[in-house]
Protein backbone atom coordinates (compact mmCIF):
# COMPACT_ATOMS: atom_id res chain seq x y z
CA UNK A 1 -93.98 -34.68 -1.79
CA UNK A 2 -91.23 -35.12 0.33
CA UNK A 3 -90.93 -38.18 2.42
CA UNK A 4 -88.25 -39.69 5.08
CA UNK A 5 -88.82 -43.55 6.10
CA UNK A 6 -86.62 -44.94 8.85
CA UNK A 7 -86.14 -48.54 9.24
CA UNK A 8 -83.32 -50.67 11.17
CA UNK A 9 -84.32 -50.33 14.26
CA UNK A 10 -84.60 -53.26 16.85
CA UNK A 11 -83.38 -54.91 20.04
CA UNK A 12 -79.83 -55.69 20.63
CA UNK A 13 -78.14 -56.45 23.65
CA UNK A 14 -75.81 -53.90 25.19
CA UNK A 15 -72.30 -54.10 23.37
CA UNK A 16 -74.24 -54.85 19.95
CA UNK A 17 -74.60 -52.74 16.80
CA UNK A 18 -77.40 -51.64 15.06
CA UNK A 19 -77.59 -49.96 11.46
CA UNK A 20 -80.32 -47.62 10.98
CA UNK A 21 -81.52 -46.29 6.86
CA UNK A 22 -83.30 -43.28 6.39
CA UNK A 23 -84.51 -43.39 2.78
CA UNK A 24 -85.61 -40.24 1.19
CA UNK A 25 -88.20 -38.55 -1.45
CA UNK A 26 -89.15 -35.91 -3.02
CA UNK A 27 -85.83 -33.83 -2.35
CA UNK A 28 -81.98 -34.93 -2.49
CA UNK A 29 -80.31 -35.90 0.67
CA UNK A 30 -77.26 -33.30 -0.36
CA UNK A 31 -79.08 -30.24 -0.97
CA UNK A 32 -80.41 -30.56 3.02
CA UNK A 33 -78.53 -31.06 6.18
CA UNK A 34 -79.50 -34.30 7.53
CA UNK A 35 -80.02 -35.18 11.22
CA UNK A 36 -80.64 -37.76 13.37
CA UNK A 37 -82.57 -37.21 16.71
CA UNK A 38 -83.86 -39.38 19.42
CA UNK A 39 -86.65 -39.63 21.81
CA UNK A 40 -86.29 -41.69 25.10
CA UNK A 41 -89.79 -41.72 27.26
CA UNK A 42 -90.14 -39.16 29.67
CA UNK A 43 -86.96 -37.33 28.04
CA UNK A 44 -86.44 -34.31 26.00
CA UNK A 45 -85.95 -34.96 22.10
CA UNK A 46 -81.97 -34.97 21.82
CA UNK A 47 -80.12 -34.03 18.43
CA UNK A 48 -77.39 -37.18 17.92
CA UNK A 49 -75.89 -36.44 15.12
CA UNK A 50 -75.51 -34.59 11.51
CA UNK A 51 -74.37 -33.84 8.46
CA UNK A 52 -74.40 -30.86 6.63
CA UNK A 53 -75.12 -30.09 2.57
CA UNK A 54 -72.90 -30.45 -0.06
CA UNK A 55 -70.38 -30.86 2.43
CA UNK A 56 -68.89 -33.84 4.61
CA UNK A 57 -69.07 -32.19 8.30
CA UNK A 58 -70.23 -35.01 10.34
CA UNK A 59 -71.76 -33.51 13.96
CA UNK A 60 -72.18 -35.72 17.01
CA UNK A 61 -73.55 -35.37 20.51
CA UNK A 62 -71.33 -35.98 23.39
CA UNK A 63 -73.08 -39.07 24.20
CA UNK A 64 -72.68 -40.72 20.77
CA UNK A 65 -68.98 -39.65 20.17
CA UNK A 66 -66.92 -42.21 19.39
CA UNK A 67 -69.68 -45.19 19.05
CA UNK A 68 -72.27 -43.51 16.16
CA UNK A 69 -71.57 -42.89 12.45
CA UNK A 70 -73.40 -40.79 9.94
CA UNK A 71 -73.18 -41.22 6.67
CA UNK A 72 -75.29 -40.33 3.22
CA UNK A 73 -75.12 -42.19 -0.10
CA UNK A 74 -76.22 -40.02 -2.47
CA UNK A 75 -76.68 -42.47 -5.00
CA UNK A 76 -79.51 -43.76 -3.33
CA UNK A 77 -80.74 -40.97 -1.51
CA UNK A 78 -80.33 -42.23 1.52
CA UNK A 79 -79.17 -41.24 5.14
CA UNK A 80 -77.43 -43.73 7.61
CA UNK A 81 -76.76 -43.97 11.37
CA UNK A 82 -74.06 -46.75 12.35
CA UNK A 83 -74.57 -47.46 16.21
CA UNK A 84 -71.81 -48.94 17.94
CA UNK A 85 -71.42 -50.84 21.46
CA UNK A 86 -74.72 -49.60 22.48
CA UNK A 87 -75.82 -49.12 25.41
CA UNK A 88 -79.01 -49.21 27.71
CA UNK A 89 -79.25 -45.49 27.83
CA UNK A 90 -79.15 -44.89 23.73
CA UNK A 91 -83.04 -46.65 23.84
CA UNK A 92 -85.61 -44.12 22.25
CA UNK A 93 -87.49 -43.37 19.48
CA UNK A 94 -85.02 -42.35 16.64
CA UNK A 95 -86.02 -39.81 13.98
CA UNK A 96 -84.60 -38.57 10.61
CA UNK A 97 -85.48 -35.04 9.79
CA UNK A 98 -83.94 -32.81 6.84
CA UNK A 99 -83.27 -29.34 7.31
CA UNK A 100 -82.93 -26.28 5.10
CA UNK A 101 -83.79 -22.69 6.39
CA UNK A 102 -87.45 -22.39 7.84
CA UNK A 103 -87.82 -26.27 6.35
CA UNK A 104 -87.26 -28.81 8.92
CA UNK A 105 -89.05 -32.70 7.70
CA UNK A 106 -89.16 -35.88 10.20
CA UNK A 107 -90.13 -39.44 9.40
CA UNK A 108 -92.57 -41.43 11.99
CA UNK A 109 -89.49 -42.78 13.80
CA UNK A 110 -87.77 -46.50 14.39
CA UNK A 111 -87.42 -47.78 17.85
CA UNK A 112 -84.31 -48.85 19.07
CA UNK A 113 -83.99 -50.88 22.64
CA UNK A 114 -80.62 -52.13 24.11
CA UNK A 115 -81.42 -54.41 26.82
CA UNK A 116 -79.80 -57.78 28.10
């Protein structure tokens, strides 16, 4: 059964750093591209960053250039977002999801809030 669980997520004040985990089951973290998308309230869903299979392409929206980090350890099955000097605007709902051709899985989300 495959399963992704998110966990990291907080408040921090703007300028801080967060680390979020996505650990995963059921499938290997290489074999799918893995993503990272967030959800602010009363916003569209917004892709913020991947990385594909087998291969070390690291993908970033404009927004989170420069400030976020993906990364996978494959040891531990595991998928990683590195948040940088965050600000106000990067609060939302964020979301791991694996995808592989018509297969696209989410975890239940982590909330992240950057607020003074």
């Amino acid at each position: 059964q495959v399963q992704l669980v998110e966990s990291g997520g907080g408040l921090v004040q703007p300028g801080g750093s967060l680390r979020l985990s996505c650990a995963a089951s059921g499938f290997t973290v290489n074999s799918y591209t893995m993503r990272w998308s967030r959800q602010a309230p009363g916003k569209e869903r917004e892709l913020v960053a991947g990385i594909n299979s087998y291969v070390n392409v690291r993908t970033y929206a404009d927004s989170v250039k420069g400030r976020f980090t993906i990364s996978r350890d494959n040891a531990k099955n595991t998928v990683d977002l590195q948040m940088n000097n965050l600000k106000p605007e990067d609060t939302a709902v964020y979301y791991c999801h694996a995808v592989r051709g018509v297969f696209d899985y989410w975890g239940q989300g982590t909330q992240v809030t950057v607020s003074s």
